[in-house]
Protein backbone atom coordinates (compact mmCIF):
# COMPACT_ATOMS: atom_id res chain seq x y z
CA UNK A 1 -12.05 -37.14 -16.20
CA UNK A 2 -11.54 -33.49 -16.95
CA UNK A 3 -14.56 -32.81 -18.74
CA UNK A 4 -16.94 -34.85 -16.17
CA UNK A 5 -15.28 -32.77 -12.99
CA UNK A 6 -15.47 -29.08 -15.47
CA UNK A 7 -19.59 -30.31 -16.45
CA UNK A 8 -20.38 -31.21 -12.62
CA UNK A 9 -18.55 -28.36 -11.70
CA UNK A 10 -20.82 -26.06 -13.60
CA UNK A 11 -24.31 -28.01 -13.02
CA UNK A 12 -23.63 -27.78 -9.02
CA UNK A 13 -23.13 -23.59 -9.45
CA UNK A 14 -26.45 -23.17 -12.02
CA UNK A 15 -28.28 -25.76 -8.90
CA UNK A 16 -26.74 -23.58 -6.47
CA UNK A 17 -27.46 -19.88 -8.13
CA UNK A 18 -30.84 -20.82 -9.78
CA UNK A 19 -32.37 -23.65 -7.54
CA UNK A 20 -30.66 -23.25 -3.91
CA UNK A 21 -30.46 -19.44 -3.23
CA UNK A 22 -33.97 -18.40 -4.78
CA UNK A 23 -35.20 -20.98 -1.58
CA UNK A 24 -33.06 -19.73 0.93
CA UNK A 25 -33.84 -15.83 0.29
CA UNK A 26 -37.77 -15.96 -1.66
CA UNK A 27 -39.16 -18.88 0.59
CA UNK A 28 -36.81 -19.01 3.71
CA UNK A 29 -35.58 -22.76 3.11
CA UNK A 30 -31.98 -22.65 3.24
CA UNK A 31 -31.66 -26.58 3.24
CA UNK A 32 -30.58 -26.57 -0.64
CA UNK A 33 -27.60 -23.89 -0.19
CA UNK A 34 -26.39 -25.99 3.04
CA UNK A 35 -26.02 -28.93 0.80
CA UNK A 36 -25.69 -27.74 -2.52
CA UNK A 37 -22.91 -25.32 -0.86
CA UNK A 38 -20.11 -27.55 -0.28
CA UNK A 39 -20.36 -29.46 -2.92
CA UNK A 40 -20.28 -27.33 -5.26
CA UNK A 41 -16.97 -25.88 -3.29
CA UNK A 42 -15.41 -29.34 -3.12
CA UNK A 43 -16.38 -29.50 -7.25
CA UNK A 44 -14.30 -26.25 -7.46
CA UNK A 45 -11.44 -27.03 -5.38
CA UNK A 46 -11.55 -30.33 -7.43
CA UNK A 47 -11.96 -28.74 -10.50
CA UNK A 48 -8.73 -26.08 -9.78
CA UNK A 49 -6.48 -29.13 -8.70
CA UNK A 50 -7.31 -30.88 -12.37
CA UNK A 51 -6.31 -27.51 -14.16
CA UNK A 52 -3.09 -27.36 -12.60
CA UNK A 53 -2.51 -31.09 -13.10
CA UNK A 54 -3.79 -30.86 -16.36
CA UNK A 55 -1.55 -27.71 -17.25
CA UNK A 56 1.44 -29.38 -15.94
CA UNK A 57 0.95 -32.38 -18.13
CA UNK A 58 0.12 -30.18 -21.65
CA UNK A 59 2.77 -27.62 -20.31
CA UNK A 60 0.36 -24.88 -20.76
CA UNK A 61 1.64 -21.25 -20.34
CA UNK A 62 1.01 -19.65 -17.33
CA UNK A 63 -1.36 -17.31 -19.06
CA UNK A 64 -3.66 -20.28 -19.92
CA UNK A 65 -3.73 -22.11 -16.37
CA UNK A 66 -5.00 -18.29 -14.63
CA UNK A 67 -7.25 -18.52 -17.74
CA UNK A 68 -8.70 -22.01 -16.42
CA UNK A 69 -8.47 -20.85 -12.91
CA UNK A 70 -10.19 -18.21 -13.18
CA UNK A 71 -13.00 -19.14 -15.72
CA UNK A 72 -14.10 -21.62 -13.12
CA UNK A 73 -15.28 -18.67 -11.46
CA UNK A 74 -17.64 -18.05 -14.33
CA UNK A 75 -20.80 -19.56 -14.37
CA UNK A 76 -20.16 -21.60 -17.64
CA UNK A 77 -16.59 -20.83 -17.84
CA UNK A 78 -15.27 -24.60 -16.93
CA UNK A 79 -17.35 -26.22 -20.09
CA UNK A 80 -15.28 -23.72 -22.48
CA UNK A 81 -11.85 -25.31 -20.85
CA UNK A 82 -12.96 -28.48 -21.32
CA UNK A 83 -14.12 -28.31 -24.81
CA UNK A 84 -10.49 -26.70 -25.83
């Protein structure tokens, strides 16, 4: 379930940077962000809830959970989680 929330996660940001803002600022369509937008946002807040849960289960260090956290900020970062 981790991996399939950390790949979604990451295919919803690459829509949203590559598909969704290039048509809201080059042709004036912002339809694509206003959906894409939140849920990609509800695929991160879903994605930060698994790391914790998942961190608490594997008793990961502290270190490692920021790690996740923050690498779902990355635009690929949540596929490297998921594949360790």
């Amino acid at each position: 379930m981790f991996k399939l929330i950390a790949y979604s996660e990451v295919i919803s940001y690459l829509l949203l940077l590559f598909v969704a803002v290039p048509l809201k600022y080059v042709f004036d369509q912002p339809m694509g962000v206003k959906i894409l937008g939140p849920i990609h946002g509800a695929l991160f807040v879903i994605y930060c809830i698994m790391v914790v849960r998942k961190s608490s289960a594997e008793e990961w260090t502290f270190k490692r959970t920021a790690w996740a956290v923050f690498a779902g900020i990355l635009p690929l970062g949540p596929i490297g989680v998921a594949k360790k």
